[in-house]
Protein backbone atom coordinates (compact mmCIF):
# COMPACT_ATOMS: atom_id res chain seq x y z
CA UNK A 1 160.84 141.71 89.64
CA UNK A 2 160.63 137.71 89.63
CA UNK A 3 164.23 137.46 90.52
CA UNK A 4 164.15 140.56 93.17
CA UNK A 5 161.55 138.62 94.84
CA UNK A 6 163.16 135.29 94.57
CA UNK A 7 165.91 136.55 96.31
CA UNK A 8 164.36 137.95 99.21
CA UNK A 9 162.67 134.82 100.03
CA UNK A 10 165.71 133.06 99.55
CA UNK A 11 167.83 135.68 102.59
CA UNK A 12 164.62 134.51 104.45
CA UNK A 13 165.00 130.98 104.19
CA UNK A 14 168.64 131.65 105.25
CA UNK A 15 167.42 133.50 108.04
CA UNK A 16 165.19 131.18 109.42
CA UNK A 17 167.39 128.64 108.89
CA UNK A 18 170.46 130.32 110.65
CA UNK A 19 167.87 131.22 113.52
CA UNK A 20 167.26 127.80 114.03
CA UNK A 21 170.57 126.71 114.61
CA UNK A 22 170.85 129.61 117.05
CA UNK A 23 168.20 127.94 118.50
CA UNK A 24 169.53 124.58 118.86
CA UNK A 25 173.16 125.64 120.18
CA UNK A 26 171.38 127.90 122.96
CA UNK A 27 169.49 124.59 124.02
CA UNK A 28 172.55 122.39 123.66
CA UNK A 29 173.96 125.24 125.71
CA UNK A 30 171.16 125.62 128.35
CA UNK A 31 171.70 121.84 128.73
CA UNK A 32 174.94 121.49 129.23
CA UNK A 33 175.28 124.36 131.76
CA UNK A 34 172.53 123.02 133.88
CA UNK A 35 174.34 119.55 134.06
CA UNK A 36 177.30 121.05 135.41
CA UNK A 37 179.21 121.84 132.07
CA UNK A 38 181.83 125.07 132.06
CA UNK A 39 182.39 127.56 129.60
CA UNK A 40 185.83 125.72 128.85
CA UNK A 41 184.10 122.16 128.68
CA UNK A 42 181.40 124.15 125.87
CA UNK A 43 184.20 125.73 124.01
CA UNK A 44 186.35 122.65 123.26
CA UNK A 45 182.91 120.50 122.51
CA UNK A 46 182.12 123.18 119.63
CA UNK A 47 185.50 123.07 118.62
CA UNK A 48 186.20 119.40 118.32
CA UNK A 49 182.69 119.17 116.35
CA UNK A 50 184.56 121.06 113.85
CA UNK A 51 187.50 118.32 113.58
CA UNK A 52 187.70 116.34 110.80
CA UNK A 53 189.99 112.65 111.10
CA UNK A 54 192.61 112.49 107.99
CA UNK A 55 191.38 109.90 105.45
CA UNK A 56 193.16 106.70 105.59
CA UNK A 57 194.27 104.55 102.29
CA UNK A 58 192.34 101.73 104.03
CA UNK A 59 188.47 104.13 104.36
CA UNK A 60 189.56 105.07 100.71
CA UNK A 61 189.81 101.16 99.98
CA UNK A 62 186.38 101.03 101.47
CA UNK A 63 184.63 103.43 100.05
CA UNK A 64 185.28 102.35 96.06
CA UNK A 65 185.71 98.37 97.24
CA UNK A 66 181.99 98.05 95.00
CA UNK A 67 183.23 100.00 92.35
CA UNK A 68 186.77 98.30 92.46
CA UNK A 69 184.97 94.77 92.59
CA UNK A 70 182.36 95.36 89.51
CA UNK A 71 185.15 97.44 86.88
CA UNK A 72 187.07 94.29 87.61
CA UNK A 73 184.06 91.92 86.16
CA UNK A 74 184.15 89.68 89.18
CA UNK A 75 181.59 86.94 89.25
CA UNK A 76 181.62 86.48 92.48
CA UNK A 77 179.34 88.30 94.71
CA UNK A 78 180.56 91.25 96.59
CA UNK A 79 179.21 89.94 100.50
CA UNK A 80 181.14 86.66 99.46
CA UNK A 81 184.01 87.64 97.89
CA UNK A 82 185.04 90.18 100.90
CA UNK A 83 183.51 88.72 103.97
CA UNK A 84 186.52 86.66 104.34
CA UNK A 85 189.01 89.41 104.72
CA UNK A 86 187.43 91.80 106.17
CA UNK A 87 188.36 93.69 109.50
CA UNK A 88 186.37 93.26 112.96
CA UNK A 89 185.15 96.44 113.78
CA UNK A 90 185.37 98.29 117.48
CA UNK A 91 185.42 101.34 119.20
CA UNK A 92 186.92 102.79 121.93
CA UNK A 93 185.61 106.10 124.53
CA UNK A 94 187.78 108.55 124.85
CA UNK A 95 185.33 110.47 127.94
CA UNK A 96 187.24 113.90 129.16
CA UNK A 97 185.78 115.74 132.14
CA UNK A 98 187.26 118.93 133.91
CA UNK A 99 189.39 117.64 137.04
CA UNK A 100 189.02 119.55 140.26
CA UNK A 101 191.97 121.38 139.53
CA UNK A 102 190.59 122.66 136.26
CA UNK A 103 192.69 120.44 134.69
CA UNK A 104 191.33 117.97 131.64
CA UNK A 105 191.22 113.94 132.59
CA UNK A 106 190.04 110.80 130.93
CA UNK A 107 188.71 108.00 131.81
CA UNK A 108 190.69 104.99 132.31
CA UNK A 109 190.11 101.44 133.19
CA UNK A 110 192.33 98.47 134.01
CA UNK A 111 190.97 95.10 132.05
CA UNK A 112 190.04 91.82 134.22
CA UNK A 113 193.15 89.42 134.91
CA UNK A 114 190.44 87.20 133.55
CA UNK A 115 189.96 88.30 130.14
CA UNK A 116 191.85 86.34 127.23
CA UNK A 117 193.02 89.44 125.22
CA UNK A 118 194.92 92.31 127.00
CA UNK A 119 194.05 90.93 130.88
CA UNK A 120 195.00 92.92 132.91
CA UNK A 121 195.84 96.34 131.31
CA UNK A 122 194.82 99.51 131.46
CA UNK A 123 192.39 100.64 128.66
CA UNK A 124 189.49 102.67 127.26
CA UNK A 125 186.28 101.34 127.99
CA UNK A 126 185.39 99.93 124.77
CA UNK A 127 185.05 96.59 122.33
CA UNK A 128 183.92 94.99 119.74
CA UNK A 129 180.80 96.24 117.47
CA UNK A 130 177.69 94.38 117.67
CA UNK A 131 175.28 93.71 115.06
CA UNK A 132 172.58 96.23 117.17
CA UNK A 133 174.94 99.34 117.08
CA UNK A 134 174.27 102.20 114.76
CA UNK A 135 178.00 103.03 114.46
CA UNK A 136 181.09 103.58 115.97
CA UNK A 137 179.49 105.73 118.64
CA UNK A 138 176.98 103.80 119.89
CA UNK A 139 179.75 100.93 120.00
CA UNK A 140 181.82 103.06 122.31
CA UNK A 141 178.56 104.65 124.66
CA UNK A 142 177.36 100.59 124.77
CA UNK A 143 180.63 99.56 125.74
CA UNK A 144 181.07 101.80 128.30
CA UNK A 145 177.71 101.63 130.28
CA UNK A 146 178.21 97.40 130.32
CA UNK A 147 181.91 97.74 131.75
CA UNK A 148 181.62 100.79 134.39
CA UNK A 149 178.08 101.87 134.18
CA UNK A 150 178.69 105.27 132.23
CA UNK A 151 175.32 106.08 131.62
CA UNK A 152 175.33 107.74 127.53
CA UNK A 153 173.46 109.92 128.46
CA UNK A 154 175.60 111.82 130.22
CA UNK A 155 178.24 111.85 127.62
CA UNK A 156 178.22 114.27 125.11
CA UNK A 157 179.79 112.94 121.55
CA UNK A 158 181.97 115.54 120.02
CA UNK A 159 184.16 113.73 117.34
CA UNK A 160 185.98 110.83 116.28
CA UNK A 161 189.84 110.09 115.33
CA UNK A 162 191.05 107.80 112.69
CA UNK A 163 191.16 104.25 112.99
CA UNK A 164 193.91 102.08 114.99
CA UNK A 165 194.85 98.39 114.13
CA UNK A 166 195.38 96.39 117.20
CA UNK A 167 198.30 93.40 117.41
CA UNK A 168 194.97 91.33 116.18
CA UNK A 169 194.26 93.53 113.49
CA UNK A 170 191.03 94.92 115.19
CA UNK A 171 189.92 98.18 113.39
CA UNK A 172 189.97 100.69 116.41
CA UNK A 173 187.97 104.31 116.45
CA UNK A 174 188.48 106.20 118.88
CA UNK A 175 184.96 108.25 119.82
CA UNK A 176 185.77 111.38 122.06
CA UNK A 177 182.94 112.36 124.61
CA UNK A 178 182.68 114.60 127.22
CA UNK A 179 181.23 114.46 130.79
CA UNK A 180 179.63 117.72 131.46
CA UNK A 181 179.18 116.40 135.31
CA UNK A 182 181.17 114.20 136.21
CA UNK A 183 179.62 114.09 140.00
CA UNK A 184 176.86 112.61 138.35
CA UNK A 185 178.77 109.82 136.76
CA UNK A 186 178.30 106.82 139.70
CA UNK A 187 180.98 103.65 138.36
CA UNK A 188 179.18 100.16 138.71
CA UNK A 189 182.18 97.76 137.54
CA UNK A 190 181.57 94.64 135.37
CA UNK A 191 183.68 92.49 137.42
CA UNK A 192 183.68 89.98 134.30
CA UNK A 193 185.33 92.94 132.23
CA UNK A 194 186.32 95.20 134.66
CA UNK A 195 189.02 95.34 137.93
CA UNK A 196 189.31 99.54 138.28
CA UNK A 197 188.33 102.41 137.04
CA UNK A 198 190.51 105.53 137.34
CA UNK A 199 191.50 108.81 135.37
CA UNK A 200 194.15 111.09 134.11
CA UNK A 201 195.31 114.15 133.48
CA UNK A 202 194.97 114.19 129.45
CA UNK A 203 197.55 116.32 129.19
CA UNK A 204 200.58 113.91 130.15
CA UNK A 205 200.13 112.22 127.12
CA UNK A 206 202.70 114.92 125.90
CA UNK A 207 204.82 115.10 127.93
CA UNK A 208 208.28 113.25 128.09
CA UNK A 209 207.55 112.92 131.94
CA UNK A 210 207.68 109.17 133.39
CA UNK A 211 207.34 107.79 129.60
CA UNK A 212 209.82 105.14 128.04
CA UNK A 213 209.99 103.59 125.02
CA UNK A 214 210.40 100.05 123.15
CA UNK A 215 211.05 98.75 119.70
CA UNK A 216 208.78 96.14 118.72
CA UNK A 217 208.20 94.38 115.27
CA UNK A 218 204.53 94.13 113.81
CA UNK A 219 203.62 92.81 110.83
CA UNK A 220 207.58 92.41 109.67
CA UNK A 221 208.30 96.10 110.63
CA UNK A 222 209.64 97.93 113.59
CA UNK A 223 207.66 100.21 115.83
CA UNK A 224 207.85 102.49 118.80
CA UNK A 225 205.85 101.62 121.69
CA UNK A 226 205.50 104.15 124.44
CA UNK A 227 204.94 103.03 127.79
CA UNK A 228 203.53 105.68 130.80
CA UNK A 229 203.79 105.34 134.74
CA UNK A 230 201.38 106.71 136.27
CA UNK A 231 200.31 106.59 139.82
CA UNK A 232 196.80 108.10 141.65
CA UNK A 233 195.55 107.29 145.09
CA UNK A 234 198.63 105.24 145.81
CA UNK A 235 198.27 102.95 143.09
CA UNK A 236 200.54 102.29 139.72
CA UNK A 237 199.56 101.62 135.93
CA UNK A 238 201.18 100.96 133.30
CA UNK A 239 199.52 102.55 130.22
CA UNK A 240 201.26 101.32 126.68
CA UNK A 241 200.81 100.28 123.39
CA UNK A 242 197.52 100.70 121.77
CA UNK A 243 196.19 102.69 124.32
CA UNK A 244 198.74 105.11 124.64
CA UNK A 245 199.20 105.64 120.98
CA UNK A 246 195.70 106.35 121.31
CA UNK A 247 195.49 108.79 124.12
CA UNK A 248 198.84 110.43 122.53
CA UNK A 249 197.40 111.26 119.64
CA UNK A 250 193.81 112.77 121.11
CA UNK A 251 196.14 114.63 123.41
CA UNK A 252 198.02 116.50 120.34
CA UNK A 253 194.12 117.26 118.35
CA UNK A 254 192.54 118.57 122.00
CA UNK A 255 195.54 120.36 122.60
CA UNK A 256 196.75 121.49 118.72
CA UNK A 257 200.14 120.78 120.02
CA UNK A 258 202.16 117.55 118.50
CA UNK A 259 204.34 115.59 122.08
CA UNK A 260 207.56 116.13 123.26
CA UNK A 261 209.01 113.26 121.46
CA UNK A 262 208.75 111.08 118.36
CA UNK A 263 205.48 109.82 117.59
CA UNK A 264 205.06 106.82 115.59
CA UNK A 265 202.14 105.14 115.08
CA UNK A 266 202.03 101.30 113.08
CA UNK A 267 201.01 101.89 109.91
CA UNK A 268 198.97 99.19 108.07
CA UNK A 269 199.57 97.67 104.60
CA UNK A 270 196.80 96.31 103.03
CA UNK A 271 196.83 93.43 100.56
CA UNK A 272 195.38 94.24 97.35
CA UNK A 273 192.35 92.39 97.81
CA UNK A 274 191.73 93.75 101.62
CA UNK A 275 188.66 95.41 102.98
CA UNK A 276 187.99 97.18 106.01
């Protein structure tokens, strides 16, 4: 009998357990309905909840960089002995909201002509980690409400992609978020940061349409850069580079669908004693 009984409280537990998380998608649900979400907007938040980024050789270095460090006897301790190599962290929001059209857009922003790094290009509101953030995604939600006032709130955290390495060697993820209602977003520009903010059809970022291409050499090797034109409310960017590579490659996991031309995206060798 002890067993008999054992397992019917254990199909409860399940039960209860299973009705719980009932419970919790119906509110998550609820919620995003009432702030303007559609069915479409719901379905592709559950499924990109779902998506797992590849693993990297360079999160594999970091994971067993402890172990790695102690079988080889080091005396040196592990803070000191890696601090000095060790990548500058930063994330980037990748916010998708259903166009008027029905079509899916991101949000884009074009940097200050002011800025050191990158001035003047078009980019995902984002930078560098700070010592207050959790993780990557409250890098990416920060980042965004100091440069155009996207409150986090109103941004609903589905996934993240695997890392990018920027000409500088800045260790890029890419957080996607969705904004159920967008009417509700109201942009407030950092002009320090900040000179527009605009969107785009996420979809293009497939397409062979008003794209080009360029060789460039990084870190001793040659890569393809893909440039876009795009033009909305009779003004042109130029989107390229790391942001494009970016955008290309959360176009093919939203869409399940690889682009309409060669994708090639830098890879990164590590020296032996390199952390991330």
């Amino acid at each position: 009998m002890q067993p008999f009984i054992w397992k019917l409280f254990h199909f409860k537990d399940i039960n209860i357990r299973c009705q719980k998380q009932i419970d919790i998608l119906s509110k998550f649900m609820d919620c995003s309905i009432s702030n303007g979400g559609s069915k479409r907007l719901l379905d592709l938040a559950q499924r990109l909840r779902l998506y797992k980024p590849p693993l990297l050789p360079e999160d594999i270095l970091d994971d067993f960089m402890e172990e790695k460090v102690v079988s080889e006897e080091s005396t040196t301790p592990i803070a000191q002995n890696t601090e000095k190599f060790r990548y500058k962290r930063a994330a980037v929001l990748i916010c998708l909201f259903e166009g008027d059209a029905g079509d899916l857009r991101v949000i884009l922003t074009k940097r200050s002509s002011k800025l050191s790094t990158y001035s003047g290009e078009v980019a995902l509101p984002g930078g560098k980690a700070e010592e207050g953030d959790k993780d990557d995604m409250d890098t990416a939600k920060r980042e965004a409400m100091e440069e155009i006032g996207l409150d986090p709130e109103l941004v609903d955290v589905v996934t993240v992609l695997e890392p990018f390495f920027s000409k500088y060697l800045m260790r890029v993820v890419p957080v996607i978020g969705i904004l159920h209602d967008k009417k509700a977003f109201k942009p407030v520009l950092n002009p320090a940061e900040v000179e527009a903010v605009f969107d785009a059809p996420l979809e293009m970022f497939l397409k062979d349409e008003n794209r080009s291409q360029e060789k460039m050499q990084w870190m001793g090797e040659n890569h393809l850069i893909h440039l876009f034109d795009y033009e909305i409310e009779h003004k042109k960017f130029l989107i390229w580079g790391l942001t494009a590579g970016i955008l290309i490659r959360a176009a093919s996991v939203v869409y399940q669908r690889p682009p309409a031309f060669m994708e090639q995206n830098p890879k990164v060798k590590l020296p032996r004693d390199l952390t991330v």
